[in-house]
Protein backbone atom coordinates (compact mmCIF):
# COMPACT_ATOMS: atom_id res chain seq x y z
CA UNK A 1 117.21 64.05 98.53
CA UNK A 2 116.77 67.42 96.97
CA UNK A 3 115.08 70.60 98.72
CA UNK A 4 112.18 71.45 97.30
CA UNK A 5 112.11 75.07 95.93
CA UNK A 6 110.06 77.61 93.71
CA UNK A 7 111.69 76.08 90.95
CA UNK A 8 112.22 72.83 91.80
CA UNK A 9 108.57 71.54 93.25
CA UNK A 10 107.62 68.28 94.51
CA UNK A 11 106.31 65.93 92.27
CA UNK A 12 102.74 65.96 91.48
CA UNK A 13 99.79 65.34 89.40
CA UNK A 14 99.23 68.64 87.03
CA UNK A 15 95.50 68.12 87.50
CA UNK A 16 94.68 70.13 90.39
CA UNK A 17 97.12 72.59 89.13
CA UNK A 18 95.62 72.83 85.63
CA UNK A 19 91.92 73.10 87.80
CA UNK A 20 93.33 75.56 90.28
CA UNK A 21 94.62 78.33 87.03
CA UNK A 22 90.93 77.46 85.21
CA UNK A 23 88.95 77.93 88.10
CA UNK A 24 90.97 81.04 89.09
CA UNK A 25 90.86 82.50 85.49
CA UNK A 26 86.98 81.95 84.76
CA UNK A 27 86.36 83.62 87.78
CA UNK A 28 88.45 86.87 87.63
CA UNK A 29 87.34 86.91 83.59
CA UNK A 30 83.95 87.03 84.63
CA UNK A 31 84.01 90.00 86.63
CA UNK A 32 85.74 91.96 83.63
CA UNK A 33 83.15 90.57 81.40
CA UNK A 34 80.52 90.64 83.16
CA UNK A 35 80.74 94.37 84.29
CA UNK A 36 81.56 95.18 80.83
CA UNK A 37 77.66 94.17 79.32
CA UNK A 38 76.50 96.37 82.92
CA UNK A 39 78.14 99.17 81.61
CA UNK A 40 77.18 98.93 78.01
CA UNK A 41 73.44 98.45 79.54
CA UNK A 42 74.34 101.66 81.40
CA UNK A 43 76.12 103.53 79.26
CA UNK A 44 74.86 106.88 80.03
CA UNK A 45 75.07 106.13 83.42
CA UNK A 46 78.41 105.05 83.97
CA UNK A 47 79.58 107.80 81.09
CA UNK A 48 78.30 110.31 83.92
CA UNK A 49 79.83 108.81 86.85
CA UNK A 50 83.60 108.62 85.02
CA UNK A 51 83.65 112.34 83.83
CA UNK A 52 82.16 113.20 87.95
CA UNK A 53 84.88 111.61 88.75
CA UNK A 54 87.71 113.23 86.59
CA UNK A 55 87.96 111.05 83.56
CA UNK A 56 86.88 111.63 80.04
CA UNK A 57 83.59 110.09 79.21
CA UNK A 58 84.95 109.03 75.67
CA UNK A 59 87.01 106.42 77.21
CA UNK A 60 84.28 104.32 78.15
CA UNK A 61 84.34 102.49 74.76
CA UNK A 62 87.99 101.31 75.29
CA UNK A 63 87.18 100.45 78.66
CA UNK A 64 84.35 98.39 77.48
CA UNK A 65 86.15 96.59 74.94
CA UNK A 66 89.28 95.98 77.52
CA UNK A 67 86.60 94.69 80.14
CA UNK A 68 85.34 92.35 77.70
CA UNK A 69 88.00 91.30 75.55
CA UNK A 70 90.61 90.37 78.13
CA UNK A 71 87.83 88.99 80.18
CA UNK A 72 87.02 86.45 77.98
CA UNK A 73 90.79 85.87 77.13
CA UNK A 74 90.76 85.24 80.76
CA UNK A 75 88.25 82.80 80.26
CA UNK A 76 89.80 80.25 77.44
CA UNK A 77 92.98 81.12 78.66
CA UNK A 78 94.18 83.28 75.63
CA UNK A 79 96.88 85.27 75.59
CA UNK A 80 96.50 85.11 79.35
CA UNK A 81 99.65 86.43 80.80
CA UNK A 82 99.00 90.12 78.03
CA UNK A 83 95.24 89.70 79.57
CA UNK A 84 96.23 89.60 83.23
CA UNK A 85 98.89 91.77 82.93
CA UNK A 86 96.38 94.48 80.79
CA UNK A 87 93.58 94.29 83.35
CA UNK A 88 96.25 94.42 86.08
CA UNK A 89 97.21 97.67 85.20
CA UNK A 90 93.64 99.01 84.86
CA UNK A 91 91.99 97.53 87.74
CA UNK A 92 94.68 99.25 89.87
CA UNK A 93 94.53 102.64 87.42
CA UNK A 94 90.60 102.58 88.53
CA UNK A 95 91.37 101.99 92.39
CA UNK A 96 93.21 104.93 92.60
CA UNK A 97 91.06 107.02 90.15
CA UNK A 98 87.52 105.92 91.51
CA UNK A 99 88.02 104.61 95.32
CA UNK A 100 91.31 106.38 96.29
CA UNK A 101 89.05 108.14 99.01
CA UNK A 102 90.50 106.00 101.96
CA UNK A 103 88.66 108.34 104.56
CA UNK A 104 85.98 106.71 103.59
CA UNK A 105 85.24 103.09 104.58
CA UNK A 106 83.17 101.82 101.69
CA UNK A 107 85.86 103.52 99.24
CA UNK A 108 88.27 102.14 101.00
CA UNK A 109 87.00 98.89 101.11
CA UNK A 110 86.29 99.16 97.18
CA UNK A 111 90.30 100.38 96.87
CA UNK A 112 91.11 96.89 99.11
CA UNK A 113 88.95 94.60 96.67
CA UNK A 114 90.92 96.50 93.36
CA UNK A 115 94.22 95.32 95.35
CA UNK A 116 93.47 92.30 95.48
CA UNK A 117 92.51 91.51 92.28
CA UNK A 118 95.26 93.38 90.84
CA UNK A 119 97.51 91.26 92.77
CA UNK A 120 95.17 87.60 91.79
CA UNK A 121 95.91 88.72 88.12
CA UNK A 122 99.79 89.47 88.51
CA UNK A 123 100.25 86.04 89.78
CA UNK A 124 98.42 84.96 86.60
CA UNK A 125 100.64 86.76 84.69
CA UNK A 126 103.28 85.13 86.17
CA UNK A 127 101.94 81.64 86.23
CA UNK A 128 100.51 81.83 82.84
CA UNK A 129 96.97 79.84 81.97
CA UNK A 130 97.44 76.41 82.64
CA UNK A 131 97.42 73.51 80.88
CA UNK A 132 93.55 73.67 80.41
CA UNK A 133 93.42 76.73 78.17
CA UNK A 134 94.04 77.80 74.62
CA UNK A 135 97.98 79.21 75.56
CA UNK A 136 98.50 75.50 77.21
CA UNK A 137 97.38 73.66 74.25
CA UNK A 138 99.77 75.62 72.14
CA UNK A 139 102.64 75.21 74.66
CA UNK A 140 102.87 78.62 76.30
């Protein structure tokens, strides 16, 4: 009988599996999304509150369209791994840029929460999408 490992699993159905990565993928893509279409509704507002806090105002655009784009890649499991790996990077670029005031508890709390979901989409990078998405259709 052979160990079971990392690489070398069990055997199992791929069902929960597959529902696991798509239920784990809608809901991290919605909160890029979804915060995306509350910043384009405050614009002005959230243009304000970047350049208080140190960071050009004209980026807001690419953070929109990164927000929404690899949210909804997210989503239908597109290009997942370049998605997760993409909004990785950025939710842990606005931790430390907008919540790296750990003296203060709701900051730090905020700083927690971008943790976490930094490390939620690194092990979607690293598991991929699933076989319920657009990359597991196409074998990826």
């Amino acid at each position: 009988m052979e160990a079971t490992t990392l690489n070398n699993p069990p055997a199992r159905s791929a069902a929960p599996a597959a529902a696991g990565l798509l239920a784990g993928r809608v809901l991290m893509g919605l909160v890029f999304a979804l915060a995306s279409w509350h910043k384009i509704g405050g614009y002005a507002g959230t243009q304000g509150y970047m350049e208080a806090m140190g960071v050009p105002g004209g980026l807001l655009p690419l953070v929109i369209a990164l927000e929404l784009g690899a949210g909804i890649a997210l989503i239908i499991g597109w290009q997942t791994r370049l998605a997760a790996l993409a909004l990785a990077g950025f939710t842990l670029a606005a931790g430390f840029l907008f919540h790296g005031n750990l003296a203060d508890q709701m900051q730090s709390i905020l700083f927690m929460k971008n943790l976490a979901m930094t490390g939620g989409l690194l092990v979607i990078a690293a598991v991929g999408a699933g076989a319920w998405s657009v990359d597991g259709r196409r074998g990826h």
